[in-house]
PDB file of N, CA and C in Angstrom:
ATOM      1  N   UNK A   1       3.225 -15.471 -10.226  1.00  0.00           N
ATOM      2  CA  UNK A   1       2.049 -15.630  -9.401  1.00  0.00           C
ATOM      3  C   UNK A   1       1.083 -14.451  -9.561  1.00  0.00           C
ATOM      4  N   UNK A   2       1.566 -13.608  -9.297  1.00  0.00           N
ATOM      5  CA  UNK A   2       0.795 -12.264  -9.665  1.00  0.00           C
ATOM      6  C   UNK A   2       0.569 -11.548 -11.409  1.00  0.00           C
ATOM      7  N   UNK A   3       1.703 -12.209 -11.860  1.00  0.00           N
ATOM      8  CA  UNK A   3       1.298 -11.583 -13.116  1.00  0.00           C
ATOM      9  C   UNK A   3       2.527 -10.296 -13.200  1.00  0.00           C
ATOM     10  N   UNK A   4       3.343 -10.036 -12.208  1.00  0.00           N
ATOM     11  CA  UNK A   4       4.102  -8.607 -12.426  1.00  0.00           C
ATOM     12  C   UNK A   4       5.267  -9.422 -13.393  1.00  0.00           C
ATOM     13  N   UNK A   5       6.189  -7.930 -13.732  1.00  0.00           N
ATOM     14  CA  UNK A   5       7.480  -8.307 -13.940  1.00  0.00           C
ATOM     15  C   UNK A   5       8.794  -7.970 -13.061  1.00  0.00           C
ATOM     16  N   UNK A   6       9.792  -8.106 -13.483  1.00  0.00           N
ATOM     17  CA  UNK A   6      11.104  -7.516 -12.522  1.00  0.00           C
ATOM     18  C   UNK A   6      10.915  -6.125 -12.633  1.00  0.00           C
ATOM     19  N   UNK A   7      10.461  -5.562 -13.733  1.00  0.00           N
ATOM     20  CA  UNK A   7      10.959  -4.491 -14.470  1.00  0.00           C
ATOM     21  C   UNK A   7       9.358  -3.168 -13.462  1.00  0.00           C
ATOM     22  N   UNK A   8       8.049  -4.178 -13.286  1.00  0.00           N
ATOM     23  CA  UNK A   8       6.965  -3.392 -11.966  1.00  0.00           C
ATOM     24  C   UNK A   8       7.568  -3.302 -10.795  1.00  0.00           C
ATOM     25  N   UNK A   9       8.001  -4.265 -10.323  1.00  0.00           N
ATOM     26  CA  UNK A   9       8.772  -4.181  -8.941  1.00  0.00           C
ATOM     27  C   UNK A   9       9.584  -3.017  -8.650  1.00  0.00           C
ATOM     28  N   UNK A  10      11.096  -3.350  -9.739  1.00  0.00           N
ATOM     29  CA  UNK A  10      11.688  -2.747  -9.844  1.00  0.00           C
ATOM     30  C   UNK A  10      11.647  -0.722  -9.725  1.00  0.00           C
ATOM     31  N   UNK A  11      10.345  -0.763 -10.121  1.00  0.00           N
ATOM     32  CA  UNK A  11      10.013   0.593 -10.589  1.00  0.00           C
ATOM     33  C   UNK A  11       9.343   1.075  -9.432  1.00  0.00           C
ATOM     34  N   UNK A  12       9.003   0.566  -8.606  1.00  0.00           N
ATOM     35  CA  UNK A  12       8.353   0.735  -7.121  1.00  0.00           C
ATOM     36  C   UNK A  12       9.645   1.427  -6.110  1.00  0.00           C
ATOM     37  N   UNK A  13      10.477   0.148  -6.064  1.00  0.00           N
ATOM     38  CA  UNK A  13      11.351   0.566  -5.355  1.00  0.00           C
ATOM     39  C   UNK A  13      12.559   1.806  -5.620  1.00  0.00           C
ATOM     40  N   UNK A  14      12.469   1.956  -7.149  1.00  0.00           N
ATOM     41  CA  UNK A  14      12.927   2.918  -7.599  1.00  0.00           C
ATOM     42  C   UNK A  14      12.119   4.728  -6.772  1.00  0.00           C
ATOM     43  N   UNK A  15      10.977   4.480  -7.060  1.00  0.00           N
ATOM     44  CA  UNK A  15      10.780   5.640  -6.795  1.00  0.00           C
ATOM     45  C   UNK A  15      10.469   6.011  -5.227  1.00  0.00           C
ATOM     46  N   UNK A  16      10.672   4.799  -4.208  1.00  0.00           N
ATOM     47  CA  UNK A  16      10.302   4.148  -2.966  1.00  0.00           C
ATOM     48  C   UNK A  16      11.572   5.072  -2.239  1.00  0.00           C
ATOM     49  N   UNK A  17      12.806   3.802  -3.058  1.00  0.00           N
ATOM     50  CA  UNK A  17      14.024   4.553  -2.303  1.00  0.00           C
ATOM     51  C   UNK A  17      14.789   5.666  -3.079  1.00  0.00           C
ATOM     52  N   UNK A  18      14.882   5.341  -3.908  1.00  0.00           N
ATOM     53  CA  UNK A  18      15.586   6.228  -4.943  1.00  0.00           C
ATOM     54  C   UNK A  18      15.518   7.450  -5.403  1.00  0.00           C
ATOM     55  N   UNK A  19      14.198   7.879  -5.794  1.00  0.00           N
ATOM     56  CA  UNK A  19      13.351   8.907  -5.912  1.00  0.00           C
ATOM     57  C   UNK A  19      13.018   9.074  -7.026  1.00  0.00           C
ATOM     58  N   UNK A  20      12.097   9.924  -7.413  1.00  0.00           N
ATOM     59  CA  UNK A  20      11.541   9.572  -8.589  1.00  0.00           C
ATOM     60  C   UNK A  20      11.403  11.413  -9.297  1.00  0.00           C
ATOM     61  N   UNK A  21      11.659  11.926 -10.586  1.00  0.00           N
ATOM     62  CA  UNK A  21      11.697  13.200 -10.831  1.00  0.00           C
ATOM     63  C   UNK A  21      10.214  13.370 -11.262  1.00  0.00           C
ATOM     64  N   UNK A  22       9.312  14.308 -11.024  1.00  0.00           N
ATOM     65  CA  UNK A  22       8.110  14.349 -10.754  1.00  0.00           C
ATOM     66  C   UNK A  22       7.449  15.610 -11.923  1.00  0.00           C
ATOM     67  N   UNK A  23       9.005  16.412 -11.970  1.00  0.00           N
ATOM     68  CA  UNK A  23       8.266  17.791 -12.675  1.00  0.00           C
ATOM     69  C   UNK A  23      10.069  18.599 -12.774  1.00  0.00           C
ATOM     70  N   UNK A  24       9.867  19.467 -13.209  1.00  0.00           N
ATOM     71  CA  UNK A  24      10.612  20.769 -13.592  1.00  0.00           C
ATOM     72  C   UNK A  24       9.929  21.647 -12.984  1.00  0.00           C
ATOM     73  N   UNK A  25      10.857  22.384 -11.853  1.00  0.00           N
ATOM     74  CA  UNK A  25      10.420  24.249 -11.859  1.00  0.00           C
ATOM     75  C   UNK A  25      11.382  25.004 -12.702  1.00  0.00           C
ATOM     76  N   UNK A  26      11.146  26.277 -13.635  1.00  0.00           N
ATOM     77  CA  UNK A  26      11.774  27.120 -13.886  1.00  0.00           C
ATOM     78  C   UNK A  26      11.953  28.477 -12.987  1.00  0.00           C
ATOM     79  N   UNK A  27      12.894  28.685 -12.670  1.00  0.00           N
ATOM     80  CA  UNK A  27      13.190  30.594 -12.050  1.00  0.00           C
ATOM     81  C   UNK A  27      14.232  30.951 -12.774  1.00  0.00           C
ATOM     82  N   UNK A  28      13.571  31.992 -13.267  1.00  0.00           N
ATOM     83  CA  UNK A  28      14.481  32.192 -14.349  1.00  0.00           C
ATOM     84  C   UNK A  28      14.597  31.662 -15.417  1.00  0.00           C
ATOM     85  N   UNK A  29      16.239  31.436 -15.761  1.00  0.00           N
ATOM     86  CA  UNK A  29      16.670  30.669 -16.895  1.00  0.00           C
ATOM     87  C   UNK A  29      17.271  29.138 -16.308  1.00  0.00           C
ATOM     88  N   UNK A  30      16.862  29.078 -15.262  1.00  0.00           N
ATOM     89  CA  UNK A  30      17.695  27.847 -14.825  1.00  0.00           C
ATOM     90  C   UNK A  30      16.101  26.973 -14.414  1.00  0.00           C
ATOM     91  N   UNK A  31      16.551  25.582 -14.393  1.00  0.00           N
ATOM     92  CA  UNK A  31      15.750  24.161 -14.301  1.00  0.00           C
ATOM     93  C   UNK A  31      15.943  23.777 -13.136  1.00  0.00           C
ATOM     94  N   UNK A  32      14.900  23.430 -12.226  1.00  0.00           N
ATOM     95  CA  UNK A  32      15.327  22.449 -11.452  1.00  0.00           C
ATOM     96  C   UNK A  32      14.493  21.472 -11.054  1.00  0.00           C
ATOM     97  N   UNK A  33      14.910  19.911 -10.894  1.00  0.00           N
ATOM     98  CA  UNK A  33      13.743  18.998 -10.921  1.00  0.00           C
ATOM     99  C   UNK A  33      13.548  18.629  -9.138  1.00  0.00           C
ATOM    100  N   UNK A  34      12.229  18.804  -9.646  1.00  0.00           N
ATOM    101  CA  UNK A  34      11.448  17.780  -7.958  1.00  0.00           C
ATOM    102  C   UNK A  34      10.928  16.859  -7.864  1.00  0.00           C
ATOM    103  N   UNK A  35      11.862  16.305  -6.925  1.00  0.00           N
ATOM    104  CA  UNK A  35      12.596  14.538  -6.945  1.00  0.00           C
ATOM    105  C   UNK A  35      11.433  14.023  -4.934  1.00  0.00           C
ATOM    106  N   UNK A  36      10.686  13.125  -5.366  1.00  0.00           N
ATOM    107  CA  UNK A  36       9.616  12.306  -4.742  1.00  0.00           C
ATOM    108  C   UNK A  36      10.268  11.185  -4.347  1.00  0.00           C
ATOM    109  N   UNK A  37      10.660  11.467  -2.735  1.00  0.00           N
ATOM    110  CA  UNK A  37      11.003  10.170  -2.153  1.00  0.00           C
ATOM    111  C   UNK A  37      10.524   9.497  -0.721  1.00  0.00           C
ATOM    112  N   UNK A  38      10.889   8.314  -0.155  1.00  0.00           N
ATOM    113  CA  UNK A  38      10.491   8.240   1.132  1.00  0.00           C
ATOM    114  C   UNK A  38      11.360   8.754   2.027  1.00  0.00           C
ATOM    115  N   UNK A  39      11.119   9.100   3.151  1.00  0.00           N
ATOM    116  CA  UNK A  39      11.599   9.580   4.370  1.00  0.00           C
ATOM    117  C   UNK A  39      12.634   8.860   4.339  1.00  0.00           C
ATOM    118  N   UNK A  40      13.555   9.384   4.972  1.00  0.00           N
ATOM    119  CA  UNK A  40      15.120   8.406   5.219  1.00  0.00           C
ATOM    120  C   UNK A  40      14.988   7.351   6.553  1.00  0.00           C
ATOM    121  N   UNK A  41      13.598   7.672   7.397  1.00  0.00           N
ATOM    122  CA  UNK A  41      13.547   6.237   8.318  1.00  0.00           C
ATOM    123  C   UNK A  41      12.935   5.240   7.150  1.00  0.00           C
ATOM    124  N   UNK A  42      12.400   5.716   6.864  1.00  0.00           N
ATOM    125  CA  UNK A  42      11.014   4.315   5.832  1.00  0.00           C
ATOM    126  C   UNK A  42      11.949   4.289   4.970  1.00  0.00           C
ATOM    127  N   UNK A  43      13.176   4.204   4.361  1.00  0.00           N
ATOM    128  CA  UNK A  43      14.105   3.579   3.056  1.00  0.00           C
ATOM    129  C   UNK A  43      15.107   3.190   3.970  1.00  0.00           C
ATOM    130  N   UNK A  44      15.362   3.151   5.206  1.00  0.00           N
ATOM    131  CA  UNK A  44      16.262   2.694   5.930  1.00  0.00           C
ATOM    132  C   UNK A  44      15.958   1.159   6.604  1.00  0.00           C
ATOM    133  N   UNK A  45      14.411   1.035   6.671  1.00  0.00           N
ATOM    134  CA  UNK A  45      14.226  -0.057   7.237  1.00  0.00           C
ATOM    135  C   UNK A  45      13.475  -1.087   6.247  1.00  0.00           C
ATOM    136  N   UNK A  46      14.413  -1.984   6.471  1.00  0.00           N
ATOM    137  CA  UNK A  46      13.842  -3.084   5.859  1.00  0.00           C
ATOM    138  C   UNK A  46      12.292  -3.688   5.948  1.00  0.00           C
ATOM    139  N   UNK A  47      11.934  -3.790   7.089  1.00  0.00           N
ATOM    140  CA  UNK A  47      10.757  -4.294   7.421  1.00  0.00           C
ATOM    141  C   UNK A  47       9.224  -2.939   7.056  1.00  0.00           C
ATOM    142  N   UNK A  48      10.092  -1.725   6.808  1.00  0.00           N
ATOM    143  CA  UNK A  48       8.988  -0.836   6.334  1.00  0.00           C
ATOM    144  C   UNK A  48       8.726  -1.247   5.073  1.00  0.00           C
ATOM    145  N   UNK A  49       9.947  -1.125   4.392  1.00  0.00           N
ATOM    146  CA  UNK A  49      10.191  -1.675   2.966  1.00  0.00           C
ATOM    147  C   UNK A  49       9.318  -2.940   2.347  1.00  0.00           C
ATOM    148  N   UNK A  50       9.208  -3.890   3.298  1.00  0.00           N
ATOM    149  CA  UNK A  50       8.200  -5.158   3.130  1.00  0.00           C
ATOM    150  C   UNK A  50       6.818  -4.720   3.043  1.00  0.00           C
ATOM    151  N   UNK A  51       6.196  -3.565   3.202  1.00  0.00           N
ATOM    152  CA  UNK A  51       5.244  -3.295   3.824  1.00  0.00           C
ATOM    153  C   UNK A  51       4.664  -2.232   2.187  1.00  0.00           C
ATOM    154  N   UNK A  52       5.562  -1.807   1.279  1.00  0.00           N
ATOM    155  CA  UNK A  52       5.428  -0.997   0.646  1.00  0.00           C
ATOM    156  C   UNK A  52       4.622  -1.741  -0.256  1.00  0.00           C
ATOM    157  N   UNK A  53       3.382  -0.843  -0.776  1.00  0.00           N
ATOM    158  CA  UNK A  53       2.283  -1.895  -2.107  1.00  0.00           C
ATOM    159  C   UNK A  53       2.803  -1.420  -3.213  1.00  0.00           C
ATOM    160  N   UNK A  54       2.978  -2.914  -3.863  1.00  0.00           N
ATOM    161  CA  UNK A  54       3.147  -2.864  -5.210  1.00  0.00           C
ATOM    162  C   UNK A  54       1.775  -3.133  -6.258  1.00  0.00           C
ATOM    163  N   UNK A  55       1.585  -2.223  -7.337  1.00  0.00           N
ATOM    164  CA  UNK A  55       0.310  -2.199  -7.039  1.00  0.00           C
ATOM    165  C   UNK A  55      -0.122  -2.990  -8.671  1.00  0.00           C
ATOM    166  N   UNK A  56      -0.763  -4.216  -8.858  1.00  0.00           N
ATOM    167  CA  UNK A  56      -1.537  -4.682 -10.257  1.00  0.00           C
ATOM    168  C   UNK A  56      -2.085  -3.918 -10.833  1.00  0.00           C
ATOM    169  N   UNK A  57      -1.748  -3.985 -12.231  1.00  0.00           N
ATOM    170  CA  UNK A  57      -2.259  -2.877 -13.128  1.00  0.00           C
ATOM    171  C   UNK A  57      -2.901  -4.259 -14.417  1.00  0.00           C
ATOM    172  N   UNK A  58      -4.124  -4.251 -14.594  1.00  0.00           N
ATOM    173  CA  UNK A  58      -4.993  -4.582 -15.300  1.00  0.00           C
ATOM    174  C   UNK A  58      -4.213  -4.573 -16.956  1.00  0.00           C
ATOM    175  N   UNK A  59      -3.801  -5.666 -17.229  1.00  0.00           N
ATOM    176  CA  UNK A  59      -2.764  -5.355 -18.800  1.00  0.00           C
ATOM    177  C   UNK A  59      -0.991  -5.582 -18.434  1.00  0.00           C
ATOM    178  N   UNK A  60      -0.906  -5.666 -17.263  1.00  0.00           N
ATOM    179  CA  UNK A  60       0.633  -5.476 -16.983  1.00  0.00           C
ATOM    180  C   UNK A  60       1.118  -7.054 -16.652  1.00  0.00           C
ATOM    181  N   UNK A  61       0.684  -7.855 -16.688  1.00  0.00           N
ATOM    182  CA  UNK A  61       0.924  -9.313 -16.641  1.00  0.00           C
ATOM    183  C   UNK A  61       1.829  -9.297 -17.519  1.00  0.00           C
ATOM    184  N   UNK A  62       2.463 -10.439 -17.876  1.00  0.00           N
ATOM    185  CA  UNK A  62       3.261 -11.048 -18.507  1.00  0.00           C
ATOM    186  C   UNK A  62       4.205 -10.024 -19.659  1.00  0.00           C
ATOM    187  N   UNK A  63       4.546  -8.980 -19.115  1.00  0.00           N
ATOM    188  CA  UNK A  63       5.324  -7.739 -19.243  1.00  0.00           C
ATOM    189  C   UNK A  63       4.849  -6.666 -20.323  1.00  0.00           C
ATOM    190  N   UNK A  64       3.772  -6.298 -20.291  1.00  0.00           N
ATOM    191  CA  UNK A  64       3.080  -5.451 -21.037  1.00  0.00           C
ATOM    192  C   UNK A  64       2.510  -4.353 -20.124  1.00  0.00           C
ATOM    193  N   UNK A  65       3.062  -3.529 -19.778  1.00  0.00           N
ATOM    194  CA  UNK A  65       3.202  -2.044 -18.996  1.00  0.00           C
ATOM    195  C   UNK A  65       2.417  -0.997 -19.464  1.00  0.00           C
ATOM    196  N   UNK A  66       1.607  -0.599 -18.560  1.00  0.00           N
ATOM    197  CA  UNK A  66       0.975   0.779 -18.856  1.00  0.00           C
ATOM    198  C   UNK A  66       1.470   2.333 -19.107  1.00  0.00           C
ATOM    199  N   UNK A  67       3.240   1.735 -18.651  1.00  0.00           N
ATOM    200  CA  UNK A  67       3.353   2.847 -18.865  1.00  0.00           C
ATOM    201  C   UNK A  67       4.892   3.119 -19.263  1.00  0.00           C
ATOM    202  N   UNK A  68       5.716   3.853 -20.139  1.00  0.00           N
ATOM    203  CA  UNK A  68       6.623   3.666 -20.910  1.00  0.00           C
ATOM    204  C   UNK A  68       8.299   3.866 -20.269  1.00  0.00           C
ATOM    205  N   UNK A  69       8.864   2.856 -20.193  1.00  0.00           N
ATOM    206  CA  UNK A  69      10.157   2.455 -19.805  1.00  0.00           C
ATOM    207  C   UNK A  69      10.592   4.245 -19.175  1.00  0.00           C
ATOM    208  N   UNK A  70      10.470   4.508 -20.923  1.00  0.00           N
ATOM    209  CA  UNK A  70      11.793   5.816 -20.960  1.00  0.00           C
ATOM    210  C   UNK A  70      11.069   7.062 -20.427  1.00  0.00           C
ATOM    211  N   UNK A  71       9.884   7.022 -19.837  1.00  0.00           N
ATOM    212  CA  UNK A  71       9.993   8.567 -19.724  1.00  0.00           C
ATOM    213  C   UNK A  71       8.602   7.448 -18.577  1.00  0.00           C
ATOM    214  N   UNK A  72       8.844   7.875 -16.878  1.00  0.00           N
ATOM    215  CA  UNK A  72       7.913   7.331 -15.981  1.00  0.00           C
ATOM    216  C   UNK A  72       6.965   8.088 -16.134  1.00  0.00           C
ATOM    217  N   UNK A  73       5.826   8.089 -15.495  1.00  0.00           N
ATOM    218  CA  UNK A  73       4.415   8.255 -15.526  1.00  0.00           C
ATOM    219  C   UNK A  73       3.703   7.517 -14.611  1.00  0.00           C
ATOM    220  N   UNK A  74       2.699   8.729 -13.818  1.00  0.00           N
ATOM    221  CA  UNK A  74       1.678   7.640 -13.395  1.00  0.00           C
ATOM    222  C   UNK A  74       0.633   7.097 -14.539  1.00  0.00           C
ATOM    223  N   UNK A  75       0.095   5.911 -13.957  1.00  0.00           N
ATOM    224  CA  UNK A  75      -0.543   5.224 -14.699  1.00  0.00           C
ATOM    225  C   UNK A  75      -1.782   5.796 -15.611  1.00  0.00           C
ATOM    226  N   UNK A  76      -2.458   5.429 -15.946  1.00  0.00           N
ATOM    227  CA  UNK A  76      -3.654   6.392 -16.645  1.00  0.00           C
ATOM    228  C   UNK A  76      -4.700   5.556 -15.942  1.00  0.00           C
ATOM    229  N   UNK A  77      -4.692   4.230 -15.634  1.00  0.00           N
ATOM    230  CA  UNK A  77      -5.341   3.556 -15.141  1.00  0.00           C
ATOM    231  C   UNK A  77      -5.421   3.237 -13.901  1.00  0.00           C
ATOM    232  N   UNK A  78      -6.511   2.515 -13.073  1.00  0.00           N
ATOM    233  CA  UNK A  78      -6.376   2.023 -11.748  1.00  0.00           C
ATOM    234  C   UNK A  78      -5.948   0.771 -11.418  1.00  0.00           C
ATOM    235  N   UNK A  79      -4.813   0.226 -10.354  1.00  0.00           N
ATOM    236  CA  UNK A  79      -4.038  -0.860 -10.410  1.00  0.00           C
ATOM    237  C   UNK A  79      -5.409  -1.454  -9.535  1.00  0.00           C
ATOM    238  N   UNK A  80      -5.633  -2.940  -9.843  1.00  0.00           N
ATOM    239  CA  UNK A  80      -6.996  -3.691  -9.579  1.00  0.00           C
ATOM    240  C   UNK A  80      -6.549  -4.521  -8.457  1.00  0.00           C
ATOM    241  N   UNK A  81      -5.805  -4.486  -7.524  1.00  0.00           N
ATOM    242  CA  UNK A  81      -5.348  -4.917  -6.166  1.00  0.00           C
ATOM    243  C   UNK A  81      -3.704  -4.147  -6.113  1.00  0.00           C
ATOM    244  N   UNK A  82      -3.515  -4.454  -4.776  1.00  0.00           N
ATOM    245  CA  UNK A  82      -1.961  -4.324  -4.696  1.00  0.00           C
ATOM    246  C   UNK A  82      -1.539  -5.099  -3.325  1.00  0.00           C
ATOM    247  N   UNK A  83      -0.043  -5.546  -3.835  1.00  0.00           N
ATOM    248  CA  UNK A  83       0.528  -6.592  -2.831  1.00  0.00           C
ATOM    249  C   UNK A  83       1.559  -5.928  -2.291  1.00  0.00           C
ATOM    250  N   UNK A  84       1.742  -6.047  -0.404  1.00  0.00           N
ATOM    251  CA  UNK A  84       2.857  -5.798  -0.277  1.00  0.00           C
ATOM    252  C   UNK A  84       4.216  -6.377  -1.095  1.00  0.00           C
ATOM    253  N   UNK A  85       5.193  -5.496  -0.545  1.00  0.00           N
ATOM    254  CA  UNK A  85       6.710  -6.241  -1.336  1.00  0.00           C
ATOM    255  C   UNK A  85       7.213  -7.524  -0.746  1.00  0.00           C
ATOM    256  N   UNK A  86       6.867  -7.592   0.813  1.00  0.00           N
ATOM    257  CA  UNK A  86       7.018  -8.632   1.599  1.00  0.00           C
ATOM    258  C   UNK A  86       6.584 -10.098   1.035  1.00  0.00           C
ATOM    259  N   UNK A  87       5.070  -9.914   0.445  1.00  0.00           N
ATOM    260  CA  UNK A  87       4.669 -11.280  -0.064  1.00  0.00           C
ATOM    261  C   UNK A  87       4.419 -11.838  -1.426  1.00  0.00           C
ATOM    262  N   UNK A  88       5.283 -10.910  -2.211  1.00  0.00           N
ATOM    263  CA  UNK A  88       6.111 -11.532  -3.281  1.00  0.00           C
ATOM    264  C   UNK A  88       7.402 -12.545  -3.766  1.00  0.00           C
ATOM    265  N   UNK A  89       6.933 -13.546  -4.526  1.00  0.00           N
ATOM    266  CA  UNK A  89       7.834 -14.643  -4.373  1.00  0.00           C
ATOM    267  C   UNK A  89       8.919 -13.906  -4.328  1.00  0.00           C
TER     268      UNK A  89
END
């Protein structure tokens, strides 16, 4: 209906609940990554969760992605509407 795939969705809620690694700090000789997530009420509730926009990206229809599986990224582009998660088939 929209044009997404499993694989847009999917990647929402990934970084929604899951979290998403954003960057590397170095101190020192040691790495450490900073990880972008929602609050533990808003990934706890379902009905927040319905509420989260998933957002159309202009080119991303019928599984052609702006942006590459293996290594996330924000988009380079602007997503041209966005639907909650709630009112997706």
């Amino acid at each position: 209906r929209y044009g997404l795939t499993v694989d847009d969705v999917q990647d929402v809620i990934q970084s929604a609940v899951g979290g998403m690694n954003l960057t590397t700090t170095v101190e020192g000789r040691q790495r450490f990554p900073v990880n972008l997530r929602y609050l533990r009420d808003l990934r706890g509730n379902i009905d927040d969760l319905k509420r989260v926009l998933v957002p159309l990206m202009p080119g991303s229809s019928r599984g052609a992605s702006s942006s590459s599986p293996s290594s996330p990224s924000m988009p380079s582009i602007a997503p041209i509407a966005q639907v909650p998660m709630g009112g997706l088939p």
